[in-house]
C-alpha atoms as a PDB file:
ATOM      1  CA  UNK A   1       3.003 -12.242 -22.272  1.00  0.00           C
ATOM      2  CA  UNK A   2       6.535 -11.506 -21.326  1.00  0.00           C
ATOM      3  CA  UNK A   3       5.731  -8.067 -19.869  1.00  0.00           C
ATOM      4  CA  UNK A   4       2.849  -9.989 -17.812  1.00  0.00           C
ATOM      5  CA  UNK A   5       5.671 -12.470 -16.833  1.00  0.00           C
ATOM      6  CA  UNK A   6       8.104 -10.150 -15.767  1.00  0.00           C
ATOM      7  CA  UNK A   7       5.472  -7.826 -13.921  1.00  0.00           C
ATOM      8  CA  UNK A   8       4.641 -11.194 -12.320  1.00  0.00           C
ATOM      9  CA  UNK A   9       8.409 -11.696 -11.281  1.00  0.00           C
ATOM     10  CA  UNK A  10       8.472  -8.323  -9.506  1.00  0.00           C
ATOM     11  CA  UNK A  11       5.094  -8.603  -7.722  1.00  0.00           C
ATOM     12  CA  UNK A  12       6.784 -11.849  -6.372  1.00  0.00           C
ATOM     13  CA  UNK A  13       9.872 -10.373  -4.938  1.00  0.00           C
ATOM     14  CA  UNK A  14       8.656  -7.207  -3.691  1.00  0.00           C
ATOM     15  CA  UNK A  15       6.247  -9.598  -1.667  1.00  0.00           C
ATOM     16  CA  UNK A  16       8.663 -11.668  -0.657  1.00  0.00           C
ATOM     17  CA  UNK A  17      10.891  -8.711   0.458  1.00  0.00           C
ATOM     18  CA  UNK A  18       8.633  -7.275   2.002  1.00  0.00           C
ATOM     19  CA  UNK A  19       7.797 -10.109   4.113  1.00  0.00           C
ATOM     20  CA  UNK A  20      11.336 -10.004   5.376  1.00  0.00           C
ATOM     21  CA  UNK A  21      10.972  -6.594   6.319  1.00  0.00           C
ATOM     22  CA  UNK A  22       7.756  -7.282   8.540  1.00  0.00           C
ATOM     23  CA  UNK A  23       9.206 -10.077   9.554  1.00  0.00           C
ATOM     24  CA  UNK A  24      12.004  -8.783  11.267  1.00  0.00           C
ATOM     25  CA  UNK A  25      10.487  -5.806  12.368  1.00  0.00           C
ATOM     26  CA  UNK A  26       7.483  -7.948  14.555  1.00  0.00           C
ATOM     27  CA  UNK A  27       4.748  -6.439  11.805  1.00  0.00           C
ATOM     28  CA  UNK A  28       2.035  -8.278   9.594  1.00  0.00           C
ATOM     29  CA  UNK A  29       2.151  -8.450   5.913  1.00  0.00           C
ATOM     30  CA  UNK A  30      -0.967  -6.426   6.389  1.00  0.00           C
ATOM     31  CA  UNK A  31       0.474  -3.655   8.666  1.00  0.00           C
ATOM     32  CA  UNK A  32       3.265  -3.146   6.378  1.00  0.00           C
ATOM     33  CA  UNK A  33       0.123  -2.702   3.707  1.00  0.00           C
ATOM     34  CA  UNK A  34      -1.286   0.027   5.993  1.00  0.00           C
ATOM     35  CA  UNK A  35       1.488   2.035   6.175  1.00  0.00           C
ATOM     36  CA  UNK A  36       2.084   2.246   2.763  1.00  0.00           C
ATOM     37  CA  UNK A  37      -1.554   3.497   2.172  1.00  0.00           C
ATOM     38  CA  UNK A  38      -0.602   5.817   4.445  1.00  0.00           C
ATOM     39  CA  UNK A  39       2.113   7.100   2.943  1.00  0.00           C
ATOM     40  CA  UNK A  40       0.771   7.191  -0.563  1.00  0.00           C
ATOM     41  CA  UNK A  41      -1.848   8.869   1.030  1.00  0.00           C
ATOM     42  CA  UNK A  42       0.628  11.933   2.896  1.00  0.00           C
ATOM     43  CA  UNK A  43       2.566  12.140  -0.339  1.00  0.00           C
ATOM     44  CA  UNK A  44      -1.069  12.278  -2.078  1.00  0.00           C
ATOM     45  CA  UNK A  45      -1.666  15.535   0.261  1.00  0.00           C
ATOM     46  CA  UNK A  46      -4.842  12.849   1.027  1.00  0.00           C
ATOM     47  CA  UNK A  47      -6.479  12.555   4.111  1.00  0.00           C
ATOM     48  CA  UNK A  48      -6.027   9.284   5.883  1.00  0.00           C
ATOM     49  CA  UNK A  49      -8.905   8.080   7.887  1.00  0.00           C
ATOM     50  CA  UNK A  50      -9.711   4.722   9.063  1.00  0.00           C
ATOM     51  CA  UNK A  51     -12.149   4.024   6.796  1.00  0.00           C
ATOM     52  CA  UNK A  52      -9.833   5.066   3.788  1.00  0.00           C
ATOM     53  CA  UNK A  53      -7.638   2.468   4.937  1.00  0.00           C
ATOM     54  CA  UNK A  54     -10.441   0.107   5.603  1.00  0.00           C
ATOM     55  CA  UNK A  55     -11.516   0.691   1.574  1.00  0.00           C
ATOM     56  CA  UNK A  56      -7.872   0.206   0.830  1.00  0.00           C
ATOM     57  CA  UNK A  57      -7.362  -2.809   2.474  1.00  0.00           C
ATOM     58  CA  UNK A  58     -10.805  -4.772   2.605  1.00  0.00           C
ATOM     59  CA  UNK A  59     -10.993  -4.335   5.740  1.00  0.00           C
ATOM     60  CA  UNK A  60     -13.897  -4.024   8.327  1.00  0.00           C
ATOM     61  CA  UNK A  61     -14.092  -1.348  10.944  1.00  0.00           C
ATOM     62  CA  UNK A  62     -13.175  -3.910  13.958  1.00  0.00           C
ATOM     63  CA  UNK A  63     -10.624  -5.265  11.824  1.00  0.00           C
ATOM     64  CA  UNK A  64      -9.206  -1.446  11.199  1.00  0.00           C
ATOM     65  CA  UNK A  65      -9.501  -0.601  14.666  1.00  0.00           C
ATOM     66  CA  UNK A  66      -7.087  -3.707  15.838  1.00  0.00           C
ATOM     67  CA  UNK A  67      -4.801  -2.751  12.795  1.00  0.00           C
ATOM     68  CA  UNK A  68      -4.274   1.011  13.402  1.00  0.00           C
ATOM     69  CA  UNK A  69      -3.891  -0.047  17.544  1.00  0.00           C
ATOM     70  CA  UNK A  70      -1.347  -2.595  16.756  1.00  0.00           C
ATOM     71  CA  UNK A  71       0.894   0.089  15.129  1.00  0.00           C
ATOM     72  CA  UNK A  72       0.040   2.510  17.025  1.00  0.00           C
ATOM     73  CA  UNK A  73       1.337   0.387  20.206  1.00  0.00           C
ATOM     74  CA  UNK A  74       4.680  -0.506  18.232  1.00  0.00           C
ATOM     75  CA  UNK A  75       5.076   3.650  17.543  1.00  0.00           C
ATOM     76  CA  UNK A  76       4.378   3.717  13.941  1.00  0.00           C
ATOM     77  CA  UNK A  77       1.470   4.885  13.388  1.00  0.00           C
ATOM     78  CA  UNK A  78      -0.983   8.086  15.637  1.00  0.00           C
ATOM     79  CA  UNK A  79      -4.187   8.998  15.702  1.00  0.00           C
ATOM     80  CA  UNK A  80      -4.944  12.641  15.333  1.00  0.00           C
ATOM     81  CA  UNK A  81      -8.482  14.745  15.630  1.00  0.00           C
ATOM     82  CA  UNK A  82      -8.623  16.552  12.586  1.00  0.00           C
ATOM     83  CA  UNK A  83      -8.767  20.082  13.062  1.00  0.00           C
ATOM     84  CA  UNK A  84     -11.751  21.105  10.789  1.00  0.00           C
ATOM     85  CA  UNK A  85     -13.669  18.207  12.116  1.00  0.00           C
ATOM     86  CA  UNK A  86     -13.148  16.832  15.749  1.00  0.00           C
ATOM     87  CA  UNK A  87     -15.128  13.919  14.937  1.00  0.00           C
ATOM     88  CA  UNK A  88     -13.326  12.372  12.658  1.00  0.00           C
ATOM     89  CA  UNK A  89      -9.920  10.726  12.935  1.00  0.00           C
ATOM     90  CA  UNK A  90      -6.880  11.237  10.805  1.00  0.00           C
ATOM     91  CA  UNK A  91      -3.816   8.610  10.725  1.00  0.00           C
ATOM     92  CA  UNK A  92      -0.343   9.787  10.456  1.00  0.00           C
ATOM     93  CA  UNK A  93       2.658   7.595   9.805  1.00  0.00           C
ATOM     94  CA  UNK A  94       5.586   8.360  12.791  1.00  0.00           C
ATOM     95  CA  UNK A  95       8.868   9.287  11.655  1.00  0.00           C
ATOM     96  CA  UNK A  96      10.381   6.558  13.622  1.00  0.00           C
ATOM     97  CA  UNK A  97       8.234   4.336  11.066  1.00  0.00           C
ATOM     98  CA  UNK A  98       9.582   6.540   8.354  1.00  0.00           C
ATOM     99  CA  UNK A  99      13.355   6.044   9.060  1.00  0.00           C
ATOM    100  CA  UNK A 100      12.638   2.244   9.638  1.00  0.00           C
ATOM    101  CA  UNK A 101      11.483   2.138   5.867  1.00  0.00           C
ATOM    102  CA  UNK A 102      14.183   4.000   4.409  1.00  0.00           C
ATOM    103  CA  UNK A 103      16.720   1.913   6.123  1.00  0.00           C
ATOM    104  CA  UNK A 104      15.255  -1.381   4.773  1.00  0.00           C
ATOM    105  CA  UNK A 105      14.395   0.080   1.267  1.00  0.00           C
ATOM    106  CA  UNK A 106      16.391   2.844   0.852  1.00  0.00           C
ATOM    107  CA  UNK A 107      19.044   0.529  -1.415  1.00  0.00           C
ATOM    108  CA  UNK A 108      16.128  -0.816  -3.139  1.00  0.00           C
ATOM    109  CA  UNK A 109      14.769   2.695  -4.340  1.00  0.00           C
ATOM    110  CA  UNK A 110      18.688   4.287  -4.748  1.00  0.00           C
ATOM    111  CA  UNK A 111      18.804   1.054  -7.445  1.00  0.00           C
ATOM    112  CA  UNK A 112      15.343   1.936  -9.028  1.00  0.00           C
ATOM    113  CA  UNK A 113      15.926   5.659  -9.078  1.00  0.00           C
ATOM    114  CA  UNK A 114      19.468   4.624 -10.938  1.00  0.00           C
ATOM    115  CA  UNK A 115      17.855   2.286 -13.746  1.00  0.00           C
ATOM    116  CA  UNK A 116      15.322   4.941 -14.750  1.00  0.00           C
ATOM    117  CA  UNK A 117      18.330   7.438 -14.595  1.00  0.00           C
ATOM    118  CA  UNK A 118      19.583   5.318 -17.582  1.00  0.00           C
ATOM    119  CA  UNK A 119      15.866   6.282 -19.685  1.00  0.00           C
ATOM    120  CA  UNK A 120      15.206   9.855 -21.331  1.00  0.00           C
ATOM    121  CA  UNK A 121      12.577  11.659 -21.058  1.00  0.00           C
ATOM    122  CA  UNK A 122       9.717   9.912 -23.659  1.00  0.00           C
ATOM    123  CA  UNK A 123      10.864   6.480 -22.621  1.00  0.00           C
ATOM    124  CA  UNK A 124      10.034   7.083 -18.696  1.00  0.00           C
ATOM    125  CA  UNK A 125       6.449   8.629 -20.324  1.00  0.00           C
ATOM    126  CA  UNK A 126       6.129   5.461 -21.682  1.00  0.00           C
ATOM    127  CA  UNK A 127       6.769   3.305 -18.777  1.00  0.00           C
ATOM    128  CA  UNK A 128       4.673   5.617 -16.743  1.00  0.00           C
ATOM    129  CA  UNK A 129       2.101   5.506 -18.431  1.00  0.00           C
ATOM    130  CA  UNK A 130       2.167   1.562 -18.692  1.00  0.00           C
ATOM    131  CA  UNK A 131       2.841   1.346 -14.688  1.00  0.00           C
ATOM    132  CA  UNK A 132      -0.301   3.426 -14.522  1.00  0.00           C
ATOM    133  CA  UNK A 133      -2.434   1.449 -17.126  1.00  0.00           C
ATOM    134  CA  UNK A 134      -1.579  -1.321 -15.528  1.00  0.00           C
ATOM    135  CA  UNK A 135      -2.210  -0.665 -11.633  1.00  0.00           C
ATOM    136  CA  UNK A 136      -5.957   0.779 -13.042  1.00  0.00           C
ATOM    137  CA  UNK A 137      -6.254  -2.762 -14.775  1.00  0.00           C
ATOM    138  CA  UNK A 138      -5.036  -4.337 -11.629  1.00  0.00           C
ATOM    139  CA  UNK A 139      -7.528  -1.951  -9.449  1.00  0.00           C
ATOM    140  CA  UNK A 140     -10.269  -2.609 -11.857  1.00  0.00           C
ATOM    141  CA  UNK A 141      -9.787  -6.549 -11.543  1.00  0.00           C
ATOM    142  CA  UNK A 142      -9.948  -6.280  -8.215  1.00  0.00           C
ATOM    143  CA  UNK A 143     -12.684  -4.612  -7.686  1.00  0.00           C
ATOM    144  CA  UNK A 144     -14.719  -6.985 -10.386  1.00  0.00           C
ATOM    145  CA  UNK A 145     -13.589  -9.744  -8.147  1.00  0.00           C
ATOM    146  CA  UNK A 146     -14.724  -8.696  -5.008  1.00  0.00           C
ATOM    147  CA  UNK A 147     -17.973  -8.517  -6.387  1.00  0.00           C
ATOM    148  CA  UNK A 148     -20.456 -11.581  -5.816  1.00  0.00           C
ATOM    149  CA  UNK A 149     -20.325 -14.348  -8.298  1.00  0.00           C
ATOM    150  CA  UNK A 150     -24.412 -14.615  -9.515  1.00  0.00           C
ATOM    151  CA  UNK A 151     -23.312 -18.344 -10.873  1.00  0.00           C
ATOM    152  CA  UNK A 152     -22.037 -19.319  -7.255  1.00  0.00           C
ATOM    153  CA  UNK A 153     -25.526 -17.747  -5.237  1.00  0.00           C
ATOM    154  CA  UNK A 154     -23.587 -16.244  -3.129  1.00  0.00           C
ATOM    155  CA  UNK A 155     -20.841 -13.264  -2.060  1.00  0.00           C
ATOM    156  CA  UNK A 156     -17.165 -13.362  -3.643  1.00  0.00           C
ATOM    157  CA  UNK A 157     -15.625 -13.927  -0.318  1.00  0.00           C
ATOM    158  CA  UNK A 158     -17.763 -17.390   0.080  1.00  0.00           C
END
């Protein structure tokens, strides 16, 4: 239970942390959310559509829509056709969004990227391969409790 204490412990802070970041840059906890989907997503060499981000978010289309405007109004965020489909949209994070992050949690990651400097080679295996374990277990959860509840009647979200 310790681990699931101290996983607990960083969920909190890294919430709370970023809240301060939104916070003081005029963003939701939610758009702050979006744009690290996105970015997973670029570093992923993933696509990024609205409805990707609507999956990743539990979001509805409307709800999207007012969430991809809103950042792209405050420059972080632009809509571009994609190229092999003019149809469809793709979502690409701004550099000026970029930059933004860094400077917030670029100290954060230099401190992160120093700790696991301290670990060889199997040990960071093993903690990978926990952090990954773990964010499927958290996924998986999710996803179980999204679904409707047949002992309520009804859907998950009331």
């Amino acid at each position: 239970m310790e681990l699931v204490h101290l996983l607990r412990g960083i969920t909190v802070e890294l919430d709370l942390l970023g809240a301060e970041f939104a916070a003081r840059h005029g963003l939701h906890p939610t758009d702050l959310r979006a744009l690290i989907h996105l970015l997973d997503a670029d570093r992923a060499g993933a696509d990024a559509t609205p409805g990707l981000l609507g999956e990743q978010l539990g979001l509805n289309s409307a709800s999207v829509t007012a969430l991809v405007d809103r950042l792209e109004r405050q420059g972080h965020v632009r809509r571009v056709r994609d190229t092999r489909d003019r149809r469809r949209v793709l979502l690409s994070v701004e550099d000026r969004a970029v930059a933004l992050g860094w400077s917030f949690f670029g100290p954060l990651i230099r401190r992160v990227v120093a700790a696991a400097g301290s670990y060889d080679e199997a040990e960071l295996d093993a903690v990978r391969r926990f952090l990954a374990e773990t964010a499927g277990a958290v996924a998986a959860e999710r996803r179980r409790a999204a679904e409707p509840d047949p002992a309520e009647g009804g859907s998950a979200s009331g």
